[in-house]
Protein backbone atom coordinates (compact mmCIF):
# COMPACT_ATOMS: atom_id res chain seq x y z
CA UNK A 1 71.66 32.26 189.11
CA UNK A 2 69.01 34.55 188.40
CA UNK A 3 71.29 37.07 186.34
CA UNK A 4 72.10 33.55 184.35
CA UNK A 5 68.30 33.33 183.56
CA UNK A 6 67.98 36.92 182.20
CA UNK A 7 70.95 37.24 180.54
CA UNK A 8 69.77 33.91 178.76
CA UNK A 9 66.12 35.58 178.20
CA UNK A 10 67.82 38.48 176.57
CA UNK A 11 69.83 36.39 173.91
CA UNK A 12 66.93 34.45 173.08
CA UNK A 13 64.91 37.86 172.52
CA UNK A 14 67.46 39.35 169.92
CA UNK A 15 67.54 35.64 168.31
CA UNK A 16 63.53 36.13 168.17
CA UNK A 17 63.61 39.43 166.80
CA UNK A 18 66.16 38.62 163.85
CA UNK A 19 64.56 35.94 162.90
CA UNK A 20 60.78 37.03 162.52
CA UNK A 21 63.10 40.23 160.32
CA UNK A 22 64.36 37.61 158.26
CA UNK A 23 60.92 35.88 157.70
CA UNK A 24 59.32 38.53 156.99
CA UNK A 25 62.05 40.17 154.43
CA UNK A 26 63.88 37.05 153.28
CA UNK A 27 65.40 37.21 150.11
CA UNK A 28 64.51 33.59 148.81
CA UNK A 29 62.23 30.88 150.41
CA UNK A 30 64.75 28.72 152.03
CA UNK A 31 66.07 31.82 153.69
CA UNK A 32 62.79 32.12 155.49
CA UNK A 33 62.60 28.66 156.37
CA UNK A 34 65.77 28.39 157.71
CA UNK A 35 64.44 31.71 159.94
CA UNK A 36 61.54 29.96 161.10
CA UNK A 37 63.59 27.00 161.94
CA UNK A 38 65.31 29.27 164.15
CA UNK A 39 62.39 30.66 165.36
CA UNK A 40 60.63 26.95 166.36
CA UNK A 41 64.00 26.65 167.87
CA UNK A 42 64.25 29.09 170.13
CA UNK A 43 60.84 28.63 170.55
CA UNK A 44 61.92 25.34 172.69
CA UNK A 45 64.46 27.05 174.29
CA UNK A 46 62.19 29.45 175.77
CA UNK A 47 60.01 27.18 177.30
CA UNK A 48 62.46 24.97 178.31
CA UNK A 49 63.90 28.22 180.07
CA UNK A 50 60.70 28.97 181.51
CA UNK A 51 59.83 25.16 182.79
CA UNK A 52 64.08 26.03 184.26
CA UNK A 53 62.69 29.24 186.01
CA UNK A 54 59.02 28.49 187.47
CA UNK A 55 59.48 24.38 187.94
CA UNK A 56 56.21 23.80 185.78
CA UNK A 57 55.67 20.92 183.40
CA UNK A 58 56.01 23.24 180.39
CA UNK A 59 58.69 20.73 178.73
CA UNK A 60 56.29 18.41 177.41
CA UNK A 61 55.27 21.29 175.10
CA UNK A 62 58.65 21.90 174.24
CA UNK A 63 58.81 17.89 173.71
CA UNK A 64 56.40 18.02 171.57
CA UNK A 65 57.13 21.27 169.56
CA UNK A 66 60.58 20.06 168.68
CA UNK A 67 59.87 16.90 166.74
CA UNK A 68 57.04 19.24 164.63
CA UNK A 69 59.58 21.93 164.02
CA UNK A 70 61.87 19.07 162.23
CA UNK A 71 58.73 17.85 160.33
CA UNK A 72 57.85 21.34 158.81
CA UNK A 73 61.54 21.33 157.74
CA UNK A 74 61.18 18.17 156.15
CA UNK A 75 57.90 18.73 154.46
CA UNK A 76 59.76 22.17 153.25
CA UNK A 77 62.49 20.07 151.91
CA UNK A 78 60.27 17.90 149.89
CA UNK A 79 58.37 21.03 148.22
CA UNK A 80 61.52 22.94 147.35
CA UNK A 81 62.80 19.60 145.60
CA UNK A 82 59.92 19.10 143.95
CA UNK A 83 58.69 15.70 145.26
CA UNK A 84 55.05 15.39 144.29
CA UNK A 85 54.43 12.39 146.31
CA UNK A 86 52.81 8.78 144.78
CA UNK A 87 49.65 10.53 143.67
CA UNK A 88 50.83 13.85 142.35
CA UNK A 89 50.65 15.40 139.05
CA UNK A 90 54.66 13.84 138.72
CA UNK A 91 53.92 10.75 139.70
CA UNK A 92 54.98 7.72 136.95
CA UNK A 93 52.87 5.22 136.18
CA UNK A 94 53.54 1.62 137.17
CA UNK A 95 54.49 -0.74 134.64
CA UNK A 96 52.99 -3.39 135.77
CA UNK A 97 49.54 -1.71 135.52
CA UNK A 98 47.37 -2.58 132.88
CA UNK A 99 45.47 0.40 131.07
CA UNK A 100 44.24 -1.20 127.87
CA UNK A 101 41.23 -3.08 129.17
């Protein structure tokens, strides 16, 4: 079971390594998120394989990384499409507001 463990540690190294190559030379910026997507990602799966290995309560980190990981894609999402949000500088007006007093 052990050789199951470390042959799992390994693949989750090399995913590690390619990833923080592609952050860092990423060609466009949703390349790089995607990459660090992967990297949260295995992130989780290392400390899930670690919680696995040494029977510590290390998953409710990996609980809680996980749902962050999904927010910073979302909040990437929203950036690249150009959503300013109710209050930014591309925010309409409402017409029911009344500017002339």
């Amino acid at each position: 079971m052990r050789t199951v463990f470390v042959v799992a540690a390994l693949a989750l190294f090399i995913t590690f390594v390619v990833s923080l190559v592609r952050i860092l030379r990423g060609p466009t910026e949703p390349d790089r998120m995607m990459a660090a997507q992967i990297f949260g990602t295995t992130g989780v799966a290392v400390l899930l394989l670690l919680a696995r290995i040494t029977h510590e309560a290390i998953i409710d980190v990996a609980l809680v990384l996980s749902p962050l990981a999904a927010l910073a894609a979302v909040a990437f999402s929203r950036r690249s499409a150009g959503g300013q949000g109710e209050r930014g500088e591309g925010a309409r007006r409402s017409p029911h507001r009344d500017d002339e007093a």
